[in-house]
Protein backbone atom coordinates (compact mmCIF):
# COMPACT_ATOMS: atom_id res chain seq x y z
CA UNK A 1 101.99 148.30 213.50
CA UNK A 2 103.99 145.92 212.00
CA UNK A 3 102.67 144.42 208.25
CA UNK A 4 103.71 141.96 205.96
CA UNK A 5 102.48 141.69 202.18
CA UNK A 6 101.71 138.30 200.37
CA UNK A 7 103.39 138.64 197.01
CA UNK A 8 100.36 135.55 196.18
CA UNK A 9 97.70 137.66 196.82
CA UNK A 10 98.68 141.44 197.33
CA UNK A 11 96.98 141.24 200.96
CA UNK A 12 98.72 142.50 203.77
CA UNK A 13 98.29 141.30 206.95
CA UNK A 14 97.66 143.20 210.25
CA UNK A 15 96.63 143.17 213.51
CA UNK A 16 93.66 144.42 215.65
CA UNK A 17 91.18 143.71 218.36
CA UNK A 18 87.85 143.91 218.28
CA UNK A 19 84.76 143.52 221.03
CA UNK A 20 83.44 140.11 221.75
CA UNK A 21 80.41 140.73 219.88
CA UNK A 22 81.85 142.23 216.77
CA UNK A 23 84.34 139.32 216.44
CA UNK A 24 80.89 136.58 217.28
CA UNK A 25 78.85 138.79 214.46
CA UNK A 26 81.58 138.18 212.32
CA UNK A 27 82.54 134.68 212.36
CA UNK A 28 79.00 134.00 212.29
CA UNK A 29 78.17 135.99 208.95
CA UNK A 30 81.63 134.41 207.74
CA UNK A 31 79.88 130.75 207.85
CA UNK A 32 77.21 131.57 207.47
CA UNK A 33 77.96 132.55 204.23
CA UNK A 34 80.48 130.14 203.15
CA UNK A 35 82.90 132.62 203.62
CA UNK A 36 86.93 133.43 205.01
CA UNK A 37 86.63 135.73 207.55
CA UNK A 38 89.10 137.51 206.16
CA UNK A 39 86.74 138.22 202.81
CA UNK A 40 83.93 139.27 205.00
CA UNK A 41 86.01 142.15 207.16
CA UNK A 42 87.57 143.23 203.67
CA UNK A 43 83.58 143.99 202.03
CA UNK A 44 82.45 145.27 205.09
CA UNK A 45 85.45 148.04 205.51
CA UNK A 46 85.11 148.45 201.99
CA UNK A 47 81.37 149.40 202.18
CA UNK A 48 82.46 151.79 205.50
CA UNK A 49 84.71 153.54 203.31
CA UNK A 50 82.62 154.03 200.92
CA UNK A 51 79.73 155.31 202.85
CA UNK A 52 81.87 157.42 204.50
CA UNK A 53 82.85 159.40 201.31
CA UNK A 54 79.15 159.74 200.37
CA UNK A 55 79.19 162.19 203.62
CA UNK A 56 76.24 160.22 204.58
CA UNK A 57 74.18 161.56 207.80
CA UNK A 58 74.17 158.96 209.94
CA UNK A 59 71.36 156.65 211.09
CA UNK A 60 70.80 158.72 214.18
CA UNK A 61 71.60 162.11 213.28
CA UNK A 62 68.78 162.14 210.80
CA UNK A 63 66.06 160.61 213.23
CA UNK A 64 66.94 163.12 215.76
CA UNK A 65 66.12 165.64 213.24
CA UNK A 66 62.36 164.30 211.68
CA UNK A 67 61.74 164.18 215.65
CA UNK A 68 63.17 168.43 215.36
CA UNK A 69 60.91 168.65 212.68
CA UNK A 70 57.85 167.10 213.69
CA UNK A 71 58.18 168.97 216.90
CA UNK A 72 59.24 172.35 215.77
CA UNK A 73 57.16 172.65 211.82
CA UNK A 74 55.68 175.58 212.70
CA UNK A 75 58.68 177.53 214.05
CA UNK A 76 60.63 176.18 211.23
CA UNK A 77 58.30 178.06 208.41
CA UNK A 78 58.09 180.71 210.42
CA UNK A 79 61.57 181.31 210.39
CA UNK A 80 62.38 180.78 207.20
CA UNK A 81 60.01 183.38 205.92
């Protein structure tokens, strides 16, 4: 993937594609803001990143087990006896 850096700003630019929607989401979030698009993209990765290093479960892994639990308490103190 070819890059270039901006001595101005220490950025470097890329390319990549992204689905319709993302892209729609955000320009959208980008003016709605007041914001470059470009400053937008750079918090959110930023925040990925850094969720990512937490090791946090995500979203859906941890609702799929409260529905384990709820359904399987009692087997679940049983075996842990």
């Amino acid at each position: 993937m070819p890059t270039t850096t901006s001595h101005d700003t220490g950025k470097v630019k890329f390319a990549t594609q992204l689905s319709p929607d993302v892209l729609r989401q955000l320009k959208e979030t980008a003016k709605k803001e007041g914001r470059q698009i470009q400053a937008v993209l750079d918090e959110a990765l930023q925040e990925y990143f850094q969720y990512r290093q937490q090791q946090r479960p995500r979203p859906h892994v941890m609702k799929a087990l409260r529905a384990s639990i709820r359904q399987h308490d009692a087997l679940y103190k049983e075996l842990a006896k």
